[in-house]
N, C-alpha and C. Protein backbone atom coordinates (compact mmCIF):
# COMPACT_ATOMS: atom_id res chain seq x y z
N UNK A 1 0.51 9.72 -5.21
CA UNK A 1 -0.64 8.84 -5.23
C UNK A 1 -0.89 8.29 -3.83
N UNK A 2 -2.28 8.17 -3.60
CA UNK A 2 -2.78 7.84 -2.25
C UNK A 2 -3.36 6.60 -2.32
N UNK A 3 -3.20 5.51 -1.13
CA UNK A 3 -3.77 4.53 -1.00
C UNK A 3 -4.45 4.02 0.04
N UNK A 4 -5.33 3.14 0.07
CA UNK A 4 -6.08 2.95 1.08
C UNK A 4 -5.69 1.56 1.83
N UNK A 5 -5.99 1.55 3.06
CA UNK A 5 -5.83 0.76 3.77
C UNK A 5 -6.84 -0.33 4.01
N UNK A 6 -7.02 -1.39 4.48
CA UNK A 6 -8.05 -2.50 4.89
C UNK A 6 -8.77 -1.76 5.85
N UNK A 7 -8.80 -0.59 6.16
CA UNK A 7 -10.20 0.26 7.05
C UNK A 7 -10.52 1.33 5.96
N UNK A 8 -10.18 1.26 5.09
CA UNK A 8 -10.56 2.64 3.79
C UNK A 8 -9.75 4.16 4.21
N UNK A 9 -8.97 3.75 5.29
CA UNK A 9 -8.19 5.32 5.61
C UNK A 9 -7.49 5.60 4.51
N UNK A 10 -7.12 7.17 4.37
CA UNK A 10 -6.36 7.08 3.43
C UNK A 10 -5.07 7.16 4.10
N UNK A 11 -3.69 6.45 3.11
CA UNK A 11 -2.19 5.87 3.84
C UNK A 11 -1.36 7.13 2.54
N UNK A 12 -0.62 7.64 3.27
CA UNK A 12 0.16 8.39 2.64
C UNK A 12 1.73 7.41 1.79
N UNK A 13 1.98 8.20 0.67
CA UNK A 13 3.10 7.12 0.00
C UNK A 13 4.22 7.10 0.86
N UNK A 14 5.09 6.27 0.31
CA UNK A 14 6.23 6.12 1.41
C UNK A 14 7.36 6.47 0.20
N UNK A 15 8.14 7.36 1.01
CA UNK A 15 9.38 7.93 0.31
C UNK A 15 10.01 6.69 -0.33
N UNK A 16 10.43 7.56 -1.05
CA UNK A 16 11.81 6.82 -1.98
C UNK A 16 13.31 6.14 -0.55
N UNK A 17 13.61 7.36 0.23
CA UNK A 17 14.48 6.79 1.18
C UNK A 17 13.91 5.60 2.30
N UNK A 18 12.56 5.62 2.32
CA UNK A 18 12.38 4.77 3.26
C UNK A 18 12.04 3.68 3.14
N UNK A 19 11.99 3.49 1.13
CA UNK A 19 11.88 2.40 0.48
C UNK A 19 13.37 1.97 0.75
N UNK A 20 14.28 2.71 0.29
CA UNK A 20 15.30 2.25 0.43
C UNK A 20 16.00 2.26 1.89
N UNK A 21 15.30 2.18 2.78
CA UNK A 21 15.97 1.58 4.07
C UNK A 21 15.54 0.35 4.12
N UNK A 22 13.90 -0.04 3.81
CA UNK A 22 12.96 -1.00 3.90
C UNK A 22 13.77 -1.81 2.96
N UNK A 23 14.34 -1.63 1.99
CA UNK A 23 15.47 -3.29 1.32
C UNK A 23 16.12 -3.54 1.50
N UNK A 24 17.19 -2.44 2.29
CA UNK A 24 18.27 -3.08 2.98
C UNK A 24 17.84 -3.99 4.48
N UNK A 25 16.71 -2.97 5.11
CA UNK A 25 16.65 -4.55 6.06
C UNK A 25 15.95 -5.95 5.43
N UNK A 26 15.41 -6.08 4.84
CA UNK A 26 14.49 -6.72 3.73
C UNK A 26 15.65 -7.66 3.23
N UNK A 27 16.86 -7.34 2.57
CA UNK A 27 18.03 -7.99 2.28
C UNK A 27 18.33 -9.43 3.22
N UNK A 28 17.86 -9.25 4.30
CA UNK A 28 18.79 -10.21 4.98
C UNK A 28 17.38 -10.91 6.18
N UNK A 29 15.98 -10.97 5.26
CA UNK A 29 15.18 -11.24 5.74
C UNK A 29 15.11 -12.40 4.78
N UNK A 30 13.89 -13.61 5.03
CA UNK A 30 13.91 -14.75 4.44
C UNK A 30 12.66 -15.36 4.12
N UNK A 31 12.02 -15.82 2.84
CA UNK A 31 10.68 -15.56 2.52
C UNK A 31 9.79 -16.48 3.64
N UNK A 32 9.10 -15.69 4.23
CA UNK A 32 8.20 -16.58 5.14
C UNK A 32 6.92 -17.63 4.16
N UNK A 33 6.63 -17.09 3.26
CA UNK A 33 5.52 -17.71 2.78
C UNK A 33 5.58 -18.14 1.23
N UNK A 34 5.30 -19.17 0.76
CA UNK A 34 5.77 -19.59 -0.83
C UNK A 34 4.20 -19.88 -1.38
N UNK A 35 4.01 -19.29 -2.06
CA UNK A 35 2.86 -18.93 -3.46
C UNK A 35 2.91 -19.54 -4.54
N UNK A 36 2.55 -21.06 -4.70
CA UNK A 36 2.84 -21.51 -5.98
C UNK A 36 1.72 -21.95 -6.83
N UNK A 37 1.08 -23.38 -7.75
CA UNK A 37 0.21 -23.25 -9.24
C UNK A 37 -1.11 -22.55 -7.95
N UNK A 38 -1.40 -23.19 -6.96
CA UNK A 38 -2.97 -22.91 -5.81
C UNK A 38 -3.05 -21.65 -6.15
N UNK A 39 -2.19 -20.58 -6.29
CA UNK A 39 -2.78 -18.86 -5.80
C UNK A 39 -2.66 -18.74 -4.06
N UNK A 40 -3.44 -17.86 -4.22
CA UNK A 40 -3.54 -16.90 -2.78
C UNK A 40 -4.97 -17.98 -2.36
N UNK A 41 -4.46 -19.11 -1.56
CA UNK A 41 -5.72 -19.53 -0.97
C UNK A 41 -5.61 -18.96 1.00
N UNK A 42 -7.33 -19.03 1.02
CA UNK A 42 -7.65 -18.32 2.53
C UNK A 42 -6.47 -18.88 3.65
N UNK A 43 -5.90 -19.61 3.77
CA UNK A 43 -4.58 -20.02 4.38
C UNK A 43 -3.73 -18.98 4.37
N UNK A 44 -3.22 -18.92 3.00
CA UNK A 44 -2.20 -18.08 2.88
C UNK A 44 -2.37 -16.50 3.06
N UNK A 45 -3.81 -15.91 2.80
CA UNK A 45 -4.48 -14.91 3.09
C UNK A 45 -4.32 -14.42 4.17
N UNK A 46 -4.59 -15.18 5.36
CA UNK A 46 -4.51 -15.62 6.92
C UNK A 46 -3.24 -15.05 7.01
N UNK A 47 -2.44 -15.93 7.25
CA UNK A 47 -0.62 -16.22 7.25
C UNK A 47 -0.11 -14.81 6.81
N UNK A 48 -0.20 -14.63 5.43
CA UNK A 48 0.42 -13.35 5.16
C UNK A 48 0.12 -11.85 6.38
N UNK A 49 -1.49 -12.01 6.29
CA UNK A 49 -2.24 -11.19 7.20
C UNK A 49 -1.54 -11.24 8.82
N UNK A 50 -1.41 -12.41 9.10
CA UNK A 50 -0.26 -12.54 10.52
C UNK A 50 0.63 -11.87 10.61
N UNK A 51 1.50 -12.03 9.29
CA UNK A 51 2.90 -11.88 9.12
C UNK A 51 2.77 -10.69 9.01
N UNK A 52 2.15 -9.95 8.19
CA UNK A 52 2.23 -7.96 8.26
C UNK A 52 1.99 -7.63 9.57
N UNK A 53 1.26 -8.00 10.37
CA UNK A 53 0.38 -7.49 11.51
C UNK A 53 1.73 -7.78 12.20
N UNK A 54 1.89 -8.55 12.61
CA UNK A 54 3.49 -8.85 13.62
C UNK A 54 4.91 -8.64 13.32
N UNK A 55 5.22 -8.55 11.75
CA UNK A 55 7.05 -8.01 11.68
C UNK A 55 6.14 -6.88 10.54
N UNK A 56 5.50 -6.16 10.26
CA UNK A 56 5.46 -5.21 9.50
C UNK A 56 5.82 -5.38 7.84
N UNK A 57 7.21 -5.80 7.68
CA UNK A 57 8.14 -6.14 6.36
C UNK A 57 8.32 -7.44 6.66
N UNK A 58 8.22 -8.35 5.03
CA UNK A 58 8.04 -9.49 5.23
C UNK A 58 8.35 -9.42 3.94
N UNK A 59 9.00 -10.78 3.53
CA UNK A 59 9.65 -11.26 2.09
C UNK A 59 8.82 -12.59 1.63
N UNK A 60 8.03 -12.69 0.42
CA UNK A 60 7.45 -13.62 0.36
C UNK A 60 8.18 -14.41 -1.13
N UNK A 61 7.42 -15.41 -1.54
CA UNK A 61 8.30 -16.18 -2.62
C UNK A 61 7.45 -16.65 -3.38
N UNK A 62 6.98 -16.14 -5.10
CA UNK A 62 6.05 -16.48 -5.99
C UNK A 62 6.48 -17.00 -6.97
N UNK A 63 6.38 -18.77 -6.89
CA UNK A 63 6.89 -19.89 -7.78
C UNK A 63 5.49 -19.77 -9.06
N UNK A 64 5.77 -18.52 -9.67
CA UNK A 64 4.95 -19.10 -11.18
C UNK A 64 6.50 -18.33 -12.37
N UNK A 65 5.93 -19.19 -13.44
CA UNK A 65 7.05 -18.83 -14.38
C UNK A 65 6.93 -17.72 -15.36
N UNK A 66 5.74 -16.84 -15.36
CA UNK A 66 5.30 -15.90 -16.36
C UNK A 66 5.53 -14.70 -15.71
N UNK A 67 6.06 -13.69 -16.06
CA UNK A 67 6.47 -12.44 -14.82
C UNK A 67 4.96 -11.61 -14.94
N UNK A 68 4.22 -11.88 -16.20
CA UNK A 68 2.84 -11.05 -15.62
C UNK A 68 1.90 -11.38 -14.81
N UNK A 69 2.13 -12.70 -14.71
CA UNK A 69 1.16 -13.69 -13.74
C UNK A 69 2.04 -13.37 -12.12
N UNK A 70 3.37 -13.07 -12.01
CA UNK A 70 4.08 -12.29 -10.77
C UNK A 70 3.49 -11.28 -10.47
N UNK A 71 3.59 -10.38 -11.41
CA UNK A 71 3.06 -8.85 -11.21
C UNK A 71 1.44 -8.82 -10.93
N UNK A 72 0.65 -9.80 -11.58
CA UNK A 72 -0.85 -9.52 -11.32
C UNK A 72 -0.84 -10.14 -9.64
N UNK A 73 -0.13 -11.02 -9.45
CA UNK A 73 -0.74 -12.30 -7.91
C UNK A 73 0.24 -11.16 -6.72
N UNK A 74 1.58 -10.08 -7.23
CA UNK A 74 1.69 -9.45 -6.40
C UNK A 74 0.60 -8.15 -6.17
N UNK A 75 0.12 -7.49 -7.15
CA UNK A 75 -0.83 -6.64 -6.73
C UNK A 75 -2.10 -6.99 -6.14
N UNK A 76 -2.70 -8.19 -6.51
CA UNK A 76 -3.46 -8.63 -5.72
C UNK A 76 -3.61 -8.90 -4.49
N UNK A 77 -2.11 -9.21 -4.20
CA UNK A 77 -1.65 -9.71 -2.36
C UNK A 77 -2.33 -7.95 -1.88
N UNK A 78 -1.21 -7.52 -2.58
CA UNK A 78 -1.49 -6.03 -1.87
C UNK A 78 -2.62 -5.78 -1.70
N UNK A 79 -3.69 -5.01 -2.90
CA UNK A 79 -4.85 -4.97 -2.58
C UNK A 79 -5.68 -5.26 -1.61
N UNK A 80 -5.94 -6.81 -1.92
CA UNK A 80 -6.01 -7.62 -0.49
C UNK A 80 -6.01 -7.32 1.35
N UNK A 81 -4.53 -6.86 1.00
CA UNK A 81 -4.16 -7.16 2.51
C UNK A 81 -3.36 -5.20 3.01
N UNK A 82 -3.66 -4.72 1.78
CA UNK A 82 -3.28 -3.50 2.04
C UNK A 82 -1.72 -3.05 2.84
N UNK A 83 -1.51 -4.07 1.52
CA UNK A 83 0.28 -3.73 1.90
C UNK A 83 0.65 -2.74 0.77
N UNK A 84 1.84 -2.65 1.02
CA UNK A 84 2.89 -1.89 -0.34
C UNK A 84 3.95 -3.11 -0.55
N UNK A 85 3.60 -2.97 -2.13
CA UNK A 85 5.40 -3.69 -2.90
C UNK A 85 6.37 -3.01 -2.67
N UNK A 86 7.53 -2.87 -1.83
CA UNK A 86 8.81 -2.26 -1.47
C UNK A 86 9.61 -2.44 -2.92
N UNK A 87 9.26 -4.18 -2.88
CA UNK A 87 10.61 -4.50 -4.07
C UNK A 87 10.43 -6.02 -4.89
N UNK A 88 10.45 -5.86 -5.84
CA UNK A 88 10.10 -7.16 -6.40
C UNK A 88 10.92 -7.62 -7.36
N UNK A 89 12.26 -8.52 -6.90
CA UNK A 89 13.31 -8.91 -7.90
C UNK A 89 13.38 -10.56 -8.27
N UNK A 90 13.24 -10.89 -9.29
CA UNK A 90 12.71 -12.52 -9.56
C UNK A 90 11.75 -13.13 -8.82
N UNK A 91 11.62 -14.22 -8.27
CA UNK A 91 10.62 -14.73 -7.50
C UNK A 91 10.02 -14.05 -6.39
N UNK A 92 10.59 -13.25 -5.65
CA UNK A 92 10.94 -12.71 -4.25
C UNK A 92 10.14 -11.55 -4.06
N UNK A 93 9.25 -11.30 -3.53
CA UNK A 93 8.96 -10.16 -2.96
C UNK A 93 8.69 -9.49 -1.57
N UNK A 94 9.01 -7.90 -1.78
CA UNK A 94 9.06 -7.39 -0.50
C UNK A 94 7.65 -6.91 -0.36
N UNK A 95 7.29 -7.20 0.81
CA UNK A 95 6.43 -6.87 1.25
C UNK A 95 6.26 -5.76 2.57
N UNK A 96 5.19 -4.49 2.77
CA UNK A 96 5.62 -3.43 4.22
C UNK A 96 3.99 -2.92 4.54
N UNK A 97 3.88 -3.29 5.35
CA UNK A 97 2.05 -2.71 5.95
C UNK A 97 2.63 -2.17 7.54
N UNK A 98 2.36 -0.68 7.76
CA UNK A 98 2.48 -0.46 8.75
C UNK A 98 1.60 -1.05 10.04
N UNK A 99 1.53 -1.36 11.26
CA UNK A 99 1.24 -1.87 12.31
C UNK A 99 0.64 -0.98 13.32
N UNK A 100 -1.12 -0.93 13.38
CA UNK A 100 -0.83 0.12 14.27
C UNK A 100 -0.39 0.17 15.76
N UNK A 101 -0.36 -1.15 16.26
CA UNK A 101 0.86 -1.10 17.68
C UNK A 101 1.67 -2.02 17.23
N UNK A 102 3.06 -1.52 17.06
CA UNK A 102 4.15 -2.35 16.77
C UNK A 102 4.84 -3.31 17.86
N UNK A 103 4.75 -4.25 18.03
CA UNK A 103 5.67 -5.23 18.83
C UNK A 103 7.37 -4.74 18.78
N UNK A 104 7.58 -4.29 19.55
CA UNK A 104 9.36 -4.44 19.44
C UNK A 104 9.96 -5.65 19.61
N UNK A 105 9.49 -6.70 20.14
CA UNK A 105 10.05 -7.98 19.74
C UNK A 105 10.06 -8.62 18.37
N UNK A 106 8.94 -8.08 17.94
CA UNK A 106 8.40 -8.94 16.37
C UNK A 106 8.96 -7.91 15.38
N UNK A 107 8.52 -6.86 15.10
CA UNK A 107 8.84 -5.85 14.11
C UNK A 107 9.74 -6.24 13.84
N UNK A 108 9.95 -6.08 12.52
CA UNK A 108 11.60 -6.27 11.88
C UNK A 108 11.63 -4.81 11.57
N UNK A 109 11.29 -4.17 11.63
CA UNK A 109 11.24 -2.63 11.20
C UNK A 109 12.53 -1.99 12.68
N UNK A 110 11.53 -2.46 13.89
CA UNK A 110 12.12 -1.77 14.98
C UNK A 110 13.22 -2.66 15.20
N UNK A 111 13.01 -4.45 15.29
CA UNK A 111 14.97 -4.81 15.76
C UNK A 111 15.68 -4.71 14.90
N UNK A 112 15.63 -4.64 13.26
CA UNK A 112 16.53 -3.93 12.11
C UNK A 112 17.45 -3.00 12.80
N UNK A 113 16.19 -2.15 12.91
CA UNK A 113 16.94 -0.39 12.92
C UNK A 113 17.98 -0.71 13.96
N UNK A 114 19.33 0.17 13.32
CA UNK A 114 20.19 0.16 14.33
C UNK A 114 20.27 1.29 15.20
């Protein structure tokens, strides 16, 4: 399955292994942004939008108590902001939008990698 990006390109899927590199660095990352009763207001829209654009992978934190109301406010982020869900375990989610010029200072993708 193919998805589109916030320019309508089409983004090819991302492997299974590179999901699973993307949680192990993701593991020891720390939620930048907390989502609670408000939703996704233009603030947080913003912010998130920062946060992909400059570390790529980013862990966010969705304080509602219904896991379908999780699952709908995480696909929406995505949509949105034309990320991918890496990983979504209780509150916590992973978040990965590639960058098209990556910062090697900022990326957590590039100072991760060992």
């Amino acid at each position: 399955m193919y998805r589109l990006s916030n320019s309508n390109e089409i983004l090819m899927p991302i492997s299974n292994s590179k999901k699973k590199h993307f949680r192990s660095i993701g593991h020891n990352l720390k939620p930048i942004v907390t989502i609670a009763q408000k939703g996704i207001t233009e603030n947080i829209k913003k912010e998130l939008n920062r946060a992909l654009t400059e570390h790529e992978l980013v862990k966010i934190k969705l304080l509602t108590s219904d896991r379908s109301k999780k699952k709908k406010l995480s696909s929406e982020i995505c949509s949105e902001l034309g990320a991918e869900c890496i990983q979504s375990i209780g509150h916590i989610v992973l978040l990965y939008r590639m960058a098209k010029k990556p910062d090697a200072r900022l990326s957590n993708l590039i100072r991760k990698t060992p």
